[in-house]
PDB file of N, CA and C in Angstrom:
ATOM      1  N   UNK A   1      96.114 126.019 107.846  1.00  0.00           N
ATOM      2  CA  UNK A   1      95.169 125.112 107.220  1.00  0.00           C
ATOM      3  C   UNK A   1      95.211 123.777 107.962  1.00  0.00           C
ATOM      4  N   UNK A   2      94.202 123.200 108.518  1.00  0.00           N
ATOM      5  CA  UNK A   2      94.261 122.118 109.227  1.00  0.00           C
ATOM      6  C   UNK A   2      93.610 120.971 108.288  1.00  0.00           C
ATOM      7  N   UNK A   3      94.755 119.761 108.659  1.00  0.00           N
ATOM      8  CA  UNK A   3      94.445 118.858 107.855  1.00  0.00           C
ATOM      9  C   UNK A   3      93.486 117.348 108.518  1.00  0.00           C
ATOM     10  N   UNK A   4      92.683 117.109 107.645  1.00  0.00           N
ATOM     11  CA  UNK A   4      92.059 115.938 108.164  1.00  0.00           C
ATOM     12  C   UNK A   4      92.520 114.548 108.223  1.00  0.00           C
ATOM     13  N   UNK A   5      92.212 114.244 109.522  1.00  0.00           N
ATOM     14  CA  UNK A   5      92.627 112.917 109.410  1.00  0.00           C
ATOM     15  C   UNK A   5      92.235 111.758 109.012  1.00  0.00           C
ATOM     16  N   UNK A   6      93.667 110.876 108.768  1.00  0.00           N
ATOM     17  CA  UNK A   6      93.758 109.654 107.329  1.00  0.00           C
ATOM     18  C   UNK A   6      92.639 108.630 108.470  1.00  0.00           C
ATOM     19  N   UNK A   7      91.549 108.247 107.706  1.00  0.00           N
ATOM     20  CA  UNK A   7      90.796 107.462 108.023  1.00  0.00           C
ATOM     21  C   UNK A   7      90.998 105.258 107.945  1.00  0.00           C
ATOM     22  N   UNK A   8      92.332 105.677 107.203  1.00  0.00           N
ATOM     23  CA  UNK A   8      92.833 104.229 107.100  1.00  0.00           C
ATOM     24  C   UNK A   8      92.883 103.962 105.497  1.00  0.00           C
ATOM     25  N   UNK A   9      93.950 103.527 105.415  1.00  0.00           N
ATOM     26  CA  UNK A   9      94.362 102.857 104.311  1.00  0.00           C
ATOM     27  C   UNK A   9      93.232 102.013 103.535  1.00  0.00           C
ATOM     28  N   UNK A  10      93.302 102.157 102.181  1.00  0.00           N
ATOM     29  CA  UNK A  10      92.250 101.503 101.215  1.00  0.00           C
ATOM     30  C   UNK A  10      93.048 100.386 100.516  1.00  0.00           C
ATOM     31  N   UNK A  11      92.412  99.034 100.788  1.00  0.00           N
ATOM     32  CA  UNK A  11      92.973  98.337 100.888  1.00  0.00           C
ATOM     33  C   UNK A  11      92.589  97.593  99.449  1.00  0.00           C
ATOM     34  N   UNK A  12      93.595  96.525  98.644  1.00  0.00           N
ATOM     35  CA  UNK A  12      93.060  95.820  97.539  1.00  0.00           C
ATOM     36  C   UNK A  12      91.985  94.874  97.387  1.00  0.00           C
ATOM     37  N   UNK A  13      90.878  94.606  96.269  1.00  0.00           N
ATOM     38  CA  UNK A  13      90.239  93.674  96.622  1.00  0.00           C
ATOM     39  C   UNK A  13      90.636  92.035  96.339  1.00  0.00           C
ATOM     40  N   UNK A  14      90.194  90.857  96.238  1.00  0.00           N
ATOM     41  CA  UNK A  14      90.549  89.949  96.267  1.00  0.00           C
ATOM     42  C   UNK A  14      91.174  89.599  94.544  1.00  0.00           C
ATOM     43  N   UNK A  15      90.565  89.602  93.715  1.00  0.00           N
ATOM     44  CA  UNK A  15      91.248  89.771  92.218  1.00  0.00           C
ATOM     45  C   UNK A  15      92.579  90.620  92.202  1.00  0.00           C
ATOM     46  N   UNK A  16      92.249  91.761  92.604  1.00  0.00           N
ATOM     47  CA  UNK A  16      93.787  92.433  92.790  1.00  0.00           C
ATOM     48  C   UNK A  16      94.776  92.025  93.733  1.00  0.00           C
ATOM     49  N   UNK A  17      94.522  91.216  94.947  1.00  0.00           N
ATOM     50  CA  UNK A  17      94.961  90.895  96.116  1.00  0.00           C
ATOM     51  C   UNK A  17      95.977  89.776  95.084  1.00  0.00           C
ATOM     52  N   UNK A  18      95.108  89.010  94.333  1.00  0.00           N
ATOM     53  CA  UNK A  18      96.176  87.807  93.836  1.00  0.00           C
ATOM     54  C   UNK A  18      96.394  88.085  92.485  1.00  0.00           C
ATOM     55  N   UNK A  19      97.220  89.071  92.103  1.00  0.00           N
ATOM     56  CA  UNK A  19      97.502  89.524  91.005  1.00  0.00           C
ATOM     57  C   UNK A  19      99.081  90.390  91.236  1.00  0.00           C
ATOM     58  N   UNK A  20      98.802  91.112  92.983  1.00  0.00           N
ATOM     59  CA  UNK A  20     100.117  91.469  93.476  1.00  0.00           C
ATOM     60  C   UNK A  20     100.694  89.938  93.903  1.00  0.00           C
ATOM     61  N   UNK A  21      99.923  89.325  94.914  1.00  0.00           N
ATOM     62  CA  UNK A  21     100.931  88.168  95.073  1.00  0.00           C
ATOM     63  C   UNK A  21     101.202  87.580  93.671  1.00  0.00           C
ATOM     64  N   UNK A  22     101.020  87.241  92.971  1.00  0.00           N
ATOM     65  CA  UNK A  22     101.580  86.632  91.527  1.00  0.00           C
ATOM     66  C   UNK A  22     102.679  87.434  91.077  1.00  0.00           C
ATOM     67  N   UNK A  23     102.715  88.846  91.299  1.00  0.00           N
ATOM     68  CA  UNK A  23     103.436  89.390  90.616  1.00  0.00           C
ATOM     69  C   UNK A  23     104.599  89.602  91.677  1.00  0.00           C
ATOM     70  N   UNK A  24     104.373  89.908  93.216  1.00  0.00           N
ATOM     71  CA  UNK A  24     105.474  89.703  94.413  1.00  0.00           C
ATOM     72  C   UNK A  24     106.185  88.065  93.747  1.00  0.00           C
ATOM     73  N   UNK A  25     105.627  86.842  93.647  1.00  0.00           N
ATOM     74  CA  UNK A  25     106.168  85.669  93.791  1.00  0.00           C
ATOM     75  C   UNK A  25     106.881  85.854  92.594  1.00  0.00           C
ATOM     76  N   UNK A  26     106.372  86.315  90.917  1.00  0.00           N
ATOM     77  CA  UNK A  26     107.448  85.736  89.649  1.00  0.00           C
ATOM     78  C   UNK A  26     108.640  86.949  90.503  1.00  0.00           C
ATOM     79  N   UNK A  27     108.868  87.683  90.931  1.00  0.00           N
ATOM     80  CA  UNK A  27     110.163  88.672  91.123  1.00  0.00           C
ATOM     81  C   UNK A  27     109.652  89.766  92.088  1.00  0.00           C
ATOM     82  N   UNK A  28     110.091  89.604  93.636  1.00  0.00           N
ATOM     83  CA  UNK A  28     109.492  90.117  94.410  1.00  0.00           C
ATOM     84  C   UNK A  28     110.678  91.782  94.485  1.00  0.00           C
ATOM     85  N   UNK A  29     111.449  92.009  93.819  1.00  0.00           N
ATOM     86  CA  UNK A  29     112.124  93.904  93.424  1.00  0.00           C
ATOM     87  C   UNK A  29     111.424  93.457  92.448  1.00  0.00           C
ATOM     88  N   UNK A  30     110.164  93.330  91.714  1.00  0.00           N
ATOM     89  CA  UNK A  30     109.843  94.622  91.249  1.00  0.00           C
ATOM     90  C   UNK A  30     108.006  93.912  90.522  1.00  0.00           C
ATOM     91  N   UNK A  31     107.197  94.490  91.811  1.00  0.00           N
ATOM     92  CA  UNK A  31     106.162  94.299  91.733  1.00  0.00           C
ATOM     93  C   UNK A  31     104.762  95.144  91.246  1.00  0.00           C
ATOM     94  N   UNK A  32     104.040  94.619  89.963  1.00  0.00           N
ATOM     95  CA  UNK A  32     103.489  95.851  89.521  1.00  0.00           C
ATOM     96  C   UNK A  32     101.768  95.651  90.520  1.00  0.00           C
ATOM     97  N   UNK A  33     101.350  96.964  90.579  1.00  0.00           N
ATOM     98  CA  UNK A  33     100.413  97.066  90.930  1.00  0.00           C
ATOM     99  C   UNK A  33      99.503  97.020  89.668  1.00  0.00           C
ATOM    100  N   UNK A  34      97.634  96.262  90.913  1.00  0.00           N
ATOM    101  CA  UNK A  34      96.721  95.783  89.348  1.00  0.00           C
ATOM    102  C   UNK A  34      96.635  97.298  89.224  1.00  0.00           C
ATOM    103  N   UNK A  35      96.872  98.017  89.197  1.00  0.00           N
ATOM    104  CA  UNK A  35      95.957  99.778  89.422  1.00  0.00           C
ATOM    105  C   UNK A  35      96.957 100.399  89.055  1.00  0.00           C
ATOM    106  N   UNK A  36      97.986 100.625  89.243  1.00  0.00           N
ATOM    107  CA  UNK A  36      99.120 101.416  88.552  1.00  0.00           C
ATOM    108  C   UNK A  36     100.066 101.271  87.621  1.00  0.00           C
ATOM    109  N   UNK A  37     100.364  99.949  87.668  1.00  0.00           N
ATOM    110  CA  UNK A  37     101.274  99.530  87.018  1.00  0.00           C
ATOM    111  C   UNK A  37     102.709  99.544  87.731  1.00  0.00           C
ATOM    112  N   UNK A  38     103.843  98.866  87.287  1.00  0.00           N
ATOM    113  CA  UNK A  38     104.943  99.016  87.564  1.00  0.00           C
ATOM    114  C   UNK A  38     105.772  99.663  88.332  1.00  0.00           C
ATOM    115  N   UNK A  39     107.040  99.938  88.952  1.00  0.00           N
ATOM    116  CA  UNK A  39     107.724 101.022  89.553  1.00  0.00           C
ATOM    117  C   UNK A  39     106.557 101.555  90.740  1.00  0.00           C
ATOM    118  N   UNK A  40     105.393 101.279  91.151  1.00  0.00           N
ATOM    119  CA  UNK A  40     105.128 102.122  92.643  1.00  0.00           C
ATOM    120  C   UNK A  40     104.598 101.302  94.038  1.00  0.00           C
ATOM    121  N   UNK A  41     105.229 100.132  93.879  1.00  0.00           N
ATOM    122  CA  UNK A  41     104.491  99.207  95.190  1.00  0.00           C
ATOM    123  C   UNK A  41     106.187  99.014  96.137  1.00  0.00           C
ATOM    124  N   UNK A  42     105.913  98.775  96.780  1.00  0.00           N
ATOM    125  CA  UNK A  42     107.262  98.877  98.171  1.00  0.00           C
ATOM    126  C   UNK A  42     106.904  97.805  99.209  1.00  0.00           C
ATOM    127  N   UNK A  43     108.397  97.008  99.152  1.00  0.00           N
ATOM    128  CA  UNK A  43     107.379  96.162 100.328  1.00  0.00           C
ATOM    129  C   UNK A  43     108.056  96.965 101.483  1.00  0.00           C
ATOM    130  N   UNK A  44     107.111  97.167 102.374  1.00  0.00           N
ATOM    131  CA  UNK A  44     106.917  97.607 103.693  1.00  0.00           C
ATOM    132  C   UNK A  44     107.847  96.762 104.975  1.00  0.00           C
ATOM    133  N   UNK A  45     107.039  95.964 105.176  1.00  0.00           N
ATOM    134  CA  UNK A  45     107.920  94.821 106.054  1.00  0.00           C
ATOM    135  C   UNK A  45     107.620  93.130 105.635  1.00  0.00           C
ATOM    136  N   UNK A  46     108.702  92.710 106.433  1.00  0.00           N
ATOM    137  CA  UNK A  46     108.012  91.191 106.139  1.00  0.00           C
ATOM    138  C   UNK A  46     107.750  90.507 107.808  1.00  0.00           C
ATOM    139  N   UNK A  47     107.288  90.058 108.224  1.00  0.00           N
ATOM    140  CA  UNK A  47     106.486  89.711 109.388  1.00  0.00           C
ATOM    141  C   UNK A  47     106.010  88.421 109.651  1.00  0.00           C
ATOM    142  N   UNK A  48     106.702  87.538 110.733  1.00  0.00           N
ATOM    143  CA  UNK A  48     106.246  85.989 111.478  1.00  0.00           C
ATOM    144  C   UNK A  48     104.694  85.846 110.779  1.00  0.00           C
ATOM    145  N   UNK A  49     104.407  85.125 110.198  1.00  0.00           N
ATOM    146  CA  UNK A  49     102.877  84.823 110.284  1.00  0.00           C
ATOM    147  C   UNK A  49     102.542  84.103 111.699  1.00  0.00           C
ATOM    148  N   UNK A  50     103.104  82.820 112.085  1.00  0.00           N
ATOM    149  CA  UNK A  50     102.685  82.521 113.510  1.00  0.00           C
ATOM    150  C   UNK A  50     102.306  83.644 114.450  1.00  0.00           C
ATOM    151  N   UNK A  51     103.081  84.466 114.176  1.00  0.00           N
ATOM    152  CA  UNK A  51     102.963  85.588 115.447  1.00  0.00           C
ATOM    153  C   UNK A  51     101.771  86.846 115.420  1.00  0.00           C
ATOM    154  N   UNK A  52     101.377  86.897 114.047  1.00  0.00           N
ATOM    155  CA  UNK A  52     100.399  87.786 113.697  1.00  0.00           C
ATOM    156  C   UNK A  52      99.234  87.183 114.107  1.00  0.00           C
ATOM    157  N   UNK A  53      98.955  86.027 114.086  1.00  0.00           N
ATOM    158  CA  UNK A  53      97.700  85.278 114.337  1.00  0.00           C
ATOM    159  C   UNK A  53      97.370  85.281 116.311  1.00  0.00           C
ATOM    160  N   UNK A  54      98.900  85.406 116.509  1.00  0.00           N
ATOM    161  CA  UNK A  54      98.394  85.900 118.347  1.00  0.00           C
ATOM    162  C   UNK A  54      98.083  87.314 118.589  1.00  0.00           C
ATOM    163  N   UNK A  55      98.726  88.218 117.710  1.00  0.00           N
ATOM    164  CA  UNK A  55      98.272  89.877 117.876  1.00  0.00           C
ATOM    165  C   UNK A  55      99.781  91.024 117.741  1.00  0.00           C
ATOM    166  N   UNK A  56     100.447  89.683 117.868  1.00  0.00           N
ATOM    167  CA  UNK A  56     101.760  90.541 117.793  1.00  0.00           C
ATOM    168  C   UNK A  56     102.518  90.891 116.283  1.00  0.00           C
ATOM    169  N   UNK A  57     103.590  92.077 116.227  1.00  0.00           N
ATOM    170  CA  UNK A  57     103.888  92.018 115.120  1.00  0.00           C
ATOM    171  C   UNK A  57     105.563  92.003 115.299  1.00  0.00           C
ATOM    172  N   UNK A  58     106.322  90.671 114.733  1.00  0.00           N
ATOM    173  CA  UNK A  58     107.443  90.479 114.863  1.00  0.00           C
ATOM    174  C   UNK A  58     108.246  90.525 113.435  1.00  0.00           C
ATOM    175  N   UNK A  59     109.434  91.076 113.363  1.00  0.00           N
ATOM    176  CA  UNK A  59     109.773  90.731 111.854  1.00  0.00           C
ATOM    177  C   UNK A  59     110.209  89.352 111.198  1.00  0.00           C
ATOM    178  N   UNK A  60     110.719  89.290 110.046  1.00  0.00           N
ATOM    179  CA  UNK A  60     110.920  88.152 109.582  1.00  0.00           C
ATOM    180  C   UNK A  60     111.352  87.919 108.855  1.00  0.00           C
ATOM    181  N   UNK A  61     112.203  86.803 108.081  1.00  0.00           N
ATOM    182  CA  UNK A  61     113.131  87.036 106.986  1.00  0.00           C
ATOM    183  C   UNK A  61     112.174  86.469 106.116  1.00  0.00           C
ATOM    184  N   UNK A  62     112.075  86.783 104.468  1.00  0.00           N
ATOM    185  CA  UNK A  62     111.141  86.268 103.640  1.00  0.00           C
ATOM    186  C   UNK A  62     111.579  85.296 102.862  1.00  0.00           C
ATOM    187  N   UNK A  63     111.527  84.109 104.142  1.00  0.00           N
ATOM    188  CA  UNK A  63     111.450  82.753 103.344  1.00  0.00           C
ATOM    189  C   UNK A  63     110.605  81.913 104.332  1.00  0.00           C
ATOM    190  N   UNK A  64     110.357  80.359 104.338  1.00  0.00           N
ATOM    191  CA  UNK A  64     109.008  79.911 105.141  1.00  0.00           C
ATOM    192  C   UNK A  64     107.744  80.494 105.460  1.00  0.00           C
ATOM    193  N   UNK A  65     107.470  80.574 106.750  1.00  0.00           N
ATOM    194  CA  UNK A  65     105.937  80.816 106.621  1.00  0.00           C
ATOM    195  C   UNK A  65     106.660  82.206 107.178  1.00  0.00           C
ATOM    196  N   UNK A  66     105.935  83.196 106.153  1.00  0.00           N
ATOM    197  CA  UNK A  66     105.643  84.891 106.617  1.00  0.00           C
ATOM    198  C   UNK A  66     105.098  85.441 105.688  1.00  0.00           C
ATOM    199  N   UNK A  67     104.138  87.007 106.473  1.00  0.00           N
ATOM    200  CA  UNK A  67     103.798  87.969 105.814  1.00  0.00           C
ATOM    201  C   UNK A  67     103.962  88.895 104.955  1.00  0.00           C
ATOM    202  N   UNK A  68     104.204  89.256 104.253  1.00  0.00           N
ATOM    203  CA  UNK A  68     104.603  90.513 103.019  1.00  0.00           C
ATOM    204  C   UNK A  68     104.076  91.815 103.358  1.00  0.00           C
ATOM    205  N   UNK A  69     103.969  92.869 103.884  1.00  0.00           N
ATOM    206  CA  UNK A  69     102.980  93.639 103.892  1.00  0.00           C
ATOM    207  C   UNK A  69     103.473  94.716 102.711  1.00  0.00           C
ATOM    208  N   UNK A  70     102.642  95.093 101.401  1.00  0.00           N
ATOM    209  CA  UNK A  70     103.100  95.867 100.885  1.00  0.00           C
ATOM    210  C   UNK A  70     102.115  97.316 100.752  1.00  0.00           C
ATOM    211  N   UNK A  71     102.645  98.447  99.652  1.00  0.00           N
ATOM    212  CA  UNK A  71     102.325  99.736  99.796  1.00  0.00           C
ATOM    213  C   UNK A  71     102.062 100.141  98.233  1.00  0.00           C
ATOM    214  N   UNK A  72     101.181 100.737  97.806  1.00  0.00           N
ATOM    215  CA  UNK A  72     101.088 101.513  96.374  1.00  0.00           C
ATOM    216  C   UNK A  72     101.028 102.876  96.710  1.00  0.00           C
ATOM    217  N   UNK A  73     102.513 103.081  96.181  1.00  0.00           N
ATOM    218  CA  UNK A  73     102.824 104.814  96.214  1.00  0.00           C
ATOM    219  C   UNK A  73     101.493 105.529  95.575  1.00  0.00           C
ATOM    220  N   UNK A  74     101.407 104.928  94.335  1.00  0.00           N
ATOM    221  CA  UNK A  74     100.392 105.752  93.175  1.00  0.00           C
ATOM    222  C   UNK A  74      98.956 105.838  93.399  1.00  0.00           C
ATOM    223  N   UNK A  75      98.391 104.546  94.363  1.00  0.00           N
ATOM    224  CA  UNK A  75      96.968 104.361  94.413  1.00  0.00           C
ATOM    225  C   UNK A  75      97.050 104.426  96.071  1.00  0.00           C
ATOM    226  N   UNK A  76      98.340 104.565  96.915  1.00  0.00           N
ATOM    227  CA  UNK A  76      97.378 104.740  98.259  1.00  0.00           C
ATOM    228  C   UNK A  76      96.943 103.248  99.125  1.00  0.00           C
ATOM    229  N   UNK A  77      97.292 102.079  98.126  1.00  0.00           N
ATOM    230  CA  UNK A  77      96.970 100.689  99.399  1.00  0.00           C
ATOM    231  C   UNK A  77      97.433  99.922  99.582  1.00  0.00           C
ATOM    232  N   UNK A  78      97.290  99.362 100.747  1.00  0.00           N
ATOM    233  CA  UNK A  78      97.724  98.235 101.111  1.00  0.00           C
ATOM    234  C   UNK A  78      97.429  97.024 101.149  1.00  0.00           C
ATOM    235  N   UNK A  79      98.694  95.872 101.321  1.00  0.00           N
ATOM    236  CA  UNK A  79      98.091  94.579 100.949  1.00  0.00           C
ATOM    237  C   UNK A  79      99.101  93.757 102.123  1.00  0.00           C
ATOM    238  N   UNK A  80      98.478  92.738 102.844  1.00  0.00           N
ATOM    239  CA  UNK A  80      99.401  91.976 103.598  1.00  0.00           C
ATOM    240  C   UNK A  80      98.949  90.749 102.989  1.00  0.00           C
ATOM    241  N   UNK A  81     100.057  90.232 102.224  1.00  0.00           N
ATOM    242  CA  UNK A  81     100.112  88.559 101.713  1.00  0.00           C
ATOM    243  C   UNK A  81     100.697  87.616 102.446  1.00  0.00           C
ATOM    244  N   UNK A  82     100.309  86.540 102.955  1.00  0.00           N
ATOM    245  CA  UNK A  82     100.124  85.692 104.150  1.00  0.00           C
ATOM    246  C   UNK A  82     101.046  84.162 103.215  1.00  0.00           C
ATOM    247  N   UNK A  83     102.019  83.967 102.983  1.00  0.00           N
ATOM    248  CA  UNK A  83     102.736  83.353 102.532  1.00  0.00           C
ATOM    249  C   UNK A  83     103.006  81.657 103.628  1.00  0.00           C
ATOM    250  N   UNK A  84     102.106  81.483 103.932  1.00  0.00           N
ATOM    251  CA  UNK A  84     102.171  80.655 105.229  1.00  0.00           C
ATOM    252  C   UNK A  84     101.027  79.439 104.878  1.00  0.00           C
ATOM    253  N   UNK A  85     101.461  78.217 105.375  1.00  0.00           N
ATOM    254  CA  UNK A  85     100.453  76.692 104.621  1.00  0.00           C
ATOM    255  C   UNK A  85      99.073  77.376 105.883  1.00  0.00           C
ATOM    256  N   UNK A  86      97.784  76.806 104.805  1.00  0.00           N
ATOM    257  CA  UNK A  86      96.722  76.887 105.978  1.00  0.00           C
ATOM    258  C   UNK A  86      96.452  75.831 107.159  1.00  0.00           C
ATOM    259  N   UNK A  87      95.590  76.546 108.034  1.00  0.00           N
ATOM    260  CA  UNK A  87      95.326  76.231 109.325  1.00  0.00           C
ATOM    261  C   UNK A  87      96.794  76.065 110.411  1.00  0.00           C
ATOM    262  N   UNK A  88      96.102  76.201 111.665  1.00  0.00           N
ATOM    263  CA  UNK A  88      97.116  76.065 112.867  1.00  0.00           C
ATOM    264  C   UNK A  88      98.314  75.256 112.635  1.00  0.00           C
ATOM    265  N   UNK A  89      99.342  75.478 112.857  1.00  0.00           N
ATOM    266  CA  UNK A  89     101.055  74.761 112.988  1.00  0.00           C
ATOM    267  C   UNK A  89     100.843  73.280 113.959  1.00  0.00           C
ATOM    268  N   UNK A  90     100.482  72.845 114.057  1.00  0.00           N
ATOM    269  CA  UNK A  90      99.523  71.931 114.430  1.00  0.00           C
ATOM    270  C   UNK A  90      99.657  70.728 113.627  1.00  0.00           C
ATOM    271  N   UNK A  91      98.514  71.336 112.535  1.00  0.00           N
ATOM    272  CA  UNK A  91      97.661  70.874 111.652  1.00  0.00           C
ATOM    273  C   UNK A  91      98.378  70.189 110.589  1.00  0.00           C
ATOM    274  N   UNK A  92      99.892  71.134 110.220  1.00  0.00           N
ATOM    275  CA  UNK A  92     100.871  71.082 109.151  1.00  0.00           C
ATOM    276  C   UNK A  92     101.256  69.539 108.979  1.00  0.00           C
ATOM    277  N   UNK A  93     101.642  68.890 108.001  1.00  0.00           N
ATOM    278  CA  UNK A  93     102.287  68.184 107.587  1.00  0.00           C
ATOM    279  C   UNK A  93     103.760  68.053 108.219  1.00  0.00           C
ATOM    280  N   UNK A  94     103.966  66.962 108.433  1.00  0.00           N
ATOM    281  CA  UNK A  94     105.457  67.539 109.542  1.00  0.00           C
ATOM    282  C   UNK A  94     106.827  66.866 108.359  1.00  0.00           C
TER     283      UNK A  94
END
């Protein structure tokens, strides 16, 4: 039986997008999904935000500016939360 291939991950929309980050930030072990509920989201990796914005993907410890990328076992999507002040490092407040 040949299986078809995964066309890409279905990703959250923006209401749900900030409903996981709310729920990653009050206690990031143990984050409920808007769609499943409780017990099935995983964070994946955590990842440089500086570095994502050039193309690369570097890891990162999750504190300052970085990415979250997480997973819903139950619903199938993904979410990368961008934990990082806006515009260019630059721009920042020093």
């Amino acid at each position: 039986m040949a299986h078809e291939p995964v066309k890409g991950l279905a990703e959250f929309g923006i209401a749900d997008g900030m409903e996981l980050a709310l729920s990653y930030l009050e206690d990031p072990g143990d984050i409920a999904c808007p769609i499943c509920g409780p017990g099935s989201v995983e964070v994946m990796a955590y990842l440089e935000s500086g570095h994502m914005r050039s193309g690369i993907l570097a890891p990162a410890a999750p504190e300052g500016d970085y990415t979250v990328v997480l997973y819903c076992h139950g619903c199938a999507r993904a979410a990368a939360l961008d934990f990082s002040p806006a515009g260019p490092p630059d721009d920042r407040e020093r």
